[in-house]
C-alpha atoms as a PDB file:
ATOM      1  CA  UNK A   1     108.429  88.594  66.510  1.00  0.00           C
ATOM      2  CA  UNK A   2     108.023  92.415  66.686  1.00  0.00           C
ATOM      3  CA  UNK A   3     110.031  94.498  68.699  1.00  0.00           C
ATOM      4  CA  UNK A   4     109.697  95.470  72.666  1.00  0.00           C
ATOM      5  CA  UNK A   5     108.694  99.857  72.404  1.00  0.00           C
ATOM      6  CA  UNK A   6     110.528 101.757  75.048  1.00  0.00           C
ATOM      7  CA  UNK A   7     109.192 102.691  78.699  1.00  0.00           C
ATOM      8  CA  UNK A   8     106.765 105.697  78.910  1.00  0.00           C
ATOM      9  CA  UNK A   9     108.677 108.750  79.527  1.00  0.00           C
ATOM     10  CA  UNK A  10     107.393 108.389  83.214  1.00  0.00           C
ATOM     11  CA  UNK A  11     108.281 105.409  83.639  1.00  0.00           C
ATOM     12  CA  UNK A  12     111.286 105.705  82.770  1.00  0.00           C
ATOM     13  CA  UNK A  13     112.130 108.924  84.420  1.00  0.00           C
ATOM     14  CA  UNK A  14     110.771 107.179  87.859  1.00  0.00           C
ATOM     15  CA  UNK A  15     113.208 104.077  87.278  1.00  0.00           C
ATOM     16  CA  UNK A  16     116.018 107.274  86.814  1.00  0.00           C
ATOM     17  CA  UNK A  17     115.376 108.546  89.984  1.00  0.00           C
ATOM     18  CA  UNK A  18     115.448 105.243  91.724  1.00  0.00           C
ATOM     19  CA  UNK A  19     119.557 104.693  90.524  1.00  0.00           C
ATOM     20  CA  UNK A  20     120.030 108.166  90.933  1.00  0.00           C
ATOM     21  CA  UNK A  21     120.297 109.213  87.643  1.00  0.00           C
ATOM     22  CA  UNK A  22     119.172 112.421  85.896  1.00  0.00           C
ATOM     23  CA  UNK A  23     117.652 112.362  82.479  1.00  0.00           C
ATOM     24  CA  UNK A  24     117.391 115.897  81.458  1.00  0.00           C
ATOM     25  CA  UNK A  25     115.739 116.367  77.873  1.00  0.00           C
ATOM     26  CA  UNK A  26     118.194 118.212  75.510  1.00  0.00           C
ATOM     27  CA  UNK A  27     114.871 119.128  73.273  1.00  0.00           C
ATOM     28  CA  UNK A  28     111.109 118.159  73.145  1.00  0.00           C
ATOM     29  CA  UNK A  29     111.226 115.582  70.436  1.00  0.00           C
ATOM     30  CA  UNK A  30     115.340 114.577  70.555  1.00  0.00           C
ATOM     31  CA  UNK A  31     117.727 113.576  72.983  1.00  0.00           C
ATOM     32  CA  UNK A  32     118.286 113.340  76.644  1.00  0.00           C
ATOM     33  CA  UNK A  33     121.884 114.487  78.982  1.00  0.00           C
ATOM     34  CA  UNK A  34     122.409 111.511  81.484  1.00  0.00           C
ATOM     35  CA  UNK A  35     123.738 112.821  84.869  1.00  0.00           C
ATOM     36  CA  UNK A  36     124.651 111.003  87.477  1.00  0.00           C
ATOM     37  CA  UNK A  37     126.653 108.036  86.249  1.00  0.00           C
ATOM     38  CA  UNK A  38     130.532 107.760  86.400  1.00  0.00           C
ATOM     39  CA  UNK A  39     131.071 106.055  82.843  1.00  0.00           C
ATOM     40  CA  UNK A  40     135.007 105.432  84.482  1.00  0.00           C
ATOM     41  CA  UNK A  41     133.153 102.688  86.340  1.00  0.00           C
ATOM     42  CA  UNK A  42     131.449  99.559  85.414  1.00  0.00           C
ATOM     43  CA  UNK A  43     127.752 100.199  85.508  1.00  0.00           C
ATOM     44  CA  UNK A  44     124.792  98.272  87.195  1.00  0.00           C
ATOM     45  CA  UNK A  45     122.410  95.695  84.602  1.00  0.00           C
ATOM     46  CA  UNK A  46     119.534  98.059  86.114  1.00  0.00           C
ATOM     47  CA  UNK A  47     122.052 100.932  84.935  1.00  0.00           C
ATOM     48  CA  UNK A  48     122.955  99.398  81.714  1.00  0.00           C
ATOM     49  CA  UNK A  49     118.528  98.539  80.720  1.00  0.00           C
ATOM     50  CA  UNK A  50     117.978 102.263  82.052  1.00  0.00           C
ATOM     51  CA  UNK A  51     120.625 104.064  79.424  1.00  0.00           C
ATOM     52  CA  UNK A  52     119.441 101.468  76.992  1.00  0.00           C
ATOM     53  CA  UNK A  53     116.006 102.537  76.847  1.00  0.00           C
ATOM     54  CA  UNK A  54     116.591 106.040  77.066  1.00  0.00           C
ATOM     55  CA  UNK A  55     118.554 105.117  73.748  1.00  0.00           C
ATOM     56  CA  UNK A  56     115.794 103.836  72.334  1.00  0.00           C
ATOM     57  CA  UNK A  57     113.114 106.052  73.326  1.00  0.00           C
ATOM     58  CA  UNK A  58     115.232 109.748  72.921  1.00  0.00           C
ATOM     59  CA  UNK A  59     117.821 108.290  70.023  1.00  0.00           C
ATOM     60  CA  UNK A  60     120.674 110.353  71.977  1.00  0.00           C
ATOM     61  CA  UNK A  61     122.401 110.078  75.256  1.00  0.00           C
ATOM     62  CA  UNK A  62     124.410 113.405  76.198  1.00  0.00           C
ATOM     63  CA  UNK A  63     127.288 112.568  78.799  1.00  0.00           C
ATOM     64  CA  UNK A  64     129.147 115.643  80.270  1.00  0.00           C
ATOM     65  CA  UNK A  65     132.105 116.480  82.249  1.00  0.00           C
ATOM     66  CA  UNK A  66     133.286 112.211  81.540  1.00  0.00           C
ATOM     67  CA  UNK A  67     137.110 111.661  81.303  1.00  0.00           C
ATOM     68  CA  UNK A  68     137.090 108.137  79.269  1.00  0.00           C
ATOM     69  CA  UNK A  69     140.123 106.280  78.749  1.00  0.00           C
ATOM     70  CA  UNK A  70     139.899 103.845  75.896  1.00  0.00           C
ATOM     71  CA  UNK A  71     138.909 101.190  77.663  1.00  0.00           C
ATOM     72  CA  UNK A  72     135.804 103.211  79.374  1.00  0.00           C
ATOM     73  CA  UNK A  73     134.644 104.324  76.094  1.00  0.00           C
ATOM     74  CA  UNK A  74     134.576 100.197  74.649  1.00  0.00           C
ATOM     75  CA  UNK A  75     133.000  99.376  78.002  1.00  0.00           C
ATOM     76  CA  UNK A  76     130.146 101.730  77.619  1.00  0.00           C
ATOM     77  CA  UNK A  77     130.224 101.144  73.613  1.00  0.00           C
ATOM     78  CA  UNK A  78     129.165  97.160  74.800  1.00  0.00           C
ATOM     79  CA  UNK A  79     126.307  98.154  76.513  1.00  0.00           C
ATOM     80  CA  UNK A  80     124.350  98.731  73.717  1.00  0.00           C
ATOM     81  CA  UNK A  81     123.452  96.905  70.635  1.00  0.00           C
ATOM     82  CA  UNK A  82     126.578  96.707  68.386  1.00  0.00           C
ATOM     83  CA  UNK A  83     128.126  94.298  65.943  1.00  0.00           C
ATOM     84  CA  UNK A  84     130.293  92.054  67.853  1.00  0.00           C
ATOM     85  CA  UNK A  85     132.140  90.732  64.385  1.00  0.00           C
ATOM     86  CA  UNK A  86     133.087  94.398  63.788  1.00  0.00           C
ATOM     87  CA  UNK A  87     134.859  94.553  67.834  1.00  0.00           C
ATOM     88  CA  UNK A  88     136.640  91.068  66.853  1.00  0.00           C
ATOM     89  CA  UNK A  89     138.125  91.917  64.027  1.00  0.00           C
ATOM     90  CA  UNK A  90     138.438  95.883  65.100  1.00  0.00           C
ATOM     91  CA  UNK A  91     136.511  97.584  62.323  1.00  0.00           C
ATOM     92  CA  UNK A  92     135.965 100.845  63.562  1.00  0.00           C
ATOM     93  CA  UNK A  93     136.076 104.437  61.677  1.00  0.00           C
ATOM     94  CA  UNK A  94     139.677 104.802  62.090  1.00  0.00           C
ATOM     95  CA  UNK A  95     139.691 108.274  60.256  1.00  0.00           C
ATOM     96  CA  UNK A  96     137.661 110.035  63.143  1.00  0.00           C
ATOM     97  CA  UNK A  97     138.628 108.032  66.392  1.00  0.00           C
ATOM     98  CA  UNK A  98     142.391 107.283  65.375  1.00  0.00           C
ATOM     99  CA  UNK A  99     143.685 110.780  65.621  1.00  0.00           C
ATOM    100  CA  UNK A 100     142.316 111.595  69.081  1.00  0.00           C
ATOM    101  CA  UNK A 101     142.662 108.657  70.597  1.00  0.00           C
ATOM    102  CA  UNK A 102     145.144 105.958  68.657  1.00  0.00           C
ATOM    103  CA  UNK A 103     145.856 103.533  70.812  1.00  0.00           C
ATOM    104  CA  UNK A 104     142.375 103.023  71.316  1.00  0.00           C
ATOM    105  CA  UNK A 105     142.070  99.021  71.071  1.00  0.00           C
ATOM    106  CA  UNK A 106     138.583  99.328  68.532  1.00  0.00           C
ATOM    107  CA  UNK A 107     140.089 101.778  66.128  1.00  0.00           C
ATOM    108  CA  UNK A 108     141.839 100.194  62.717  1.00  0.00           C
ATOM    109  CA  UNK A 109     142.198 101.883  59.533  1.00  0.00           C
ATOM    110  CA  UNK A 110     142.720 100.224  55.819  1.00  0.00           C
ATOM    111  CA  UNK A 111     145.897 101.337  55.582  1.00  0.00           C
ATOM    112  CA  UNK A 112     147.348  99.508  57.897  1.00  0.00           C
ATOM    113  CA  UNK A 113     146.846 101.353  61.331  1.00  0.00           C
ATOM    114  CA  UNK A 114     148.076 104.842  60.348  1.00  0.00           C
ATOM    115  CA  UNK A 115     145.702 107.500  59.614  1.00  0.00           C
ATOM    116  CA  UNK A 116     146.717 110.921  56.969  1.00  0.00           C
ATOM    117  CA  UNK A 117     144.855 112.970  59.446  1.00  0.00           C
ATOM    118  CA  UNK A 118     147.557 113.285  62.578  1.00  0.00           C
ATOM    119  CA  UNK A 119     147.864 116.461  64.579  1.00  0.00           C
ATOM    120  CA  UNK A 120     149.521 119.487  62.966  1.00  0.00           C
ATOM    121  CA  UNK A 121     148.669 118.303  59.280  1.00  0.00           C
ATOM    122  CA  UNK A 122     146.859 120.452  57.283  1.00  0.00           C
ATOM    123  CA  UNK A 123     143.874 119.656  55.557  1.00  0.00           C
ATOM    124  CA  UNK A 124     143.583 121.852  52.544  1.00  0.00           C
END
């Protein structure tokens, strides 16, 4: 089996335009910004295959100006390829998500939930 390659950048600038989204390249070679979307909301499947590709063929996906809760941030986390054993049984990288965010329902740590790195501590 070998693996599907991404649209043509063309391609998949055209299909963009069509959901009214703006892929604006962050560098020649590296990453695109995604405008247009509100990540707050459930996204389309045509929505879901665009960002997908654009994944695949720019290997970064630049969203500004998005207020996620917890919940939008797993939602758009599913959309792309990911280790659904890891989701069950929470196995996240508690030691950069828990402090900002920890209630967040993806984030566990080995110790039990709590994380050394809380707000105010110092790090020396």
């Amino acid at each position: 089996m070998t693996a599907t390659a991404p649209p043509a950048a063309s391609d998949l600038q055209q299909r963009a335009k069509q959901l009214g989204v703006e892929l604006v390249p962050l560098h020649e070679n590296f990453g695109v910004q995604v405008k247009g979307l509100d990540l707050t909301q459930p996204l389309s499947r045509a929505q879901q295959a665009l960002l997908l590709d654009a994944w695949r063929q720019h290997d970064l996906l630049l969203f500004r100006g998005q207020e996620l809760t917890p919940g939008d941030e797993q939602r758009l986390l599913l959309y792309f390829p990911h280790d659904a054993k890891a989701i069950e049984e929470e196995n996240f990288v508690a030691s950069f998500f828990e402090p900002r965010i920890p209630s967040h329902p993806l984030v566990s740590s080995s110790n039990g939930g709590s994380s050394s790195a809380r707000e105010g501590e110092s790090h020396d």
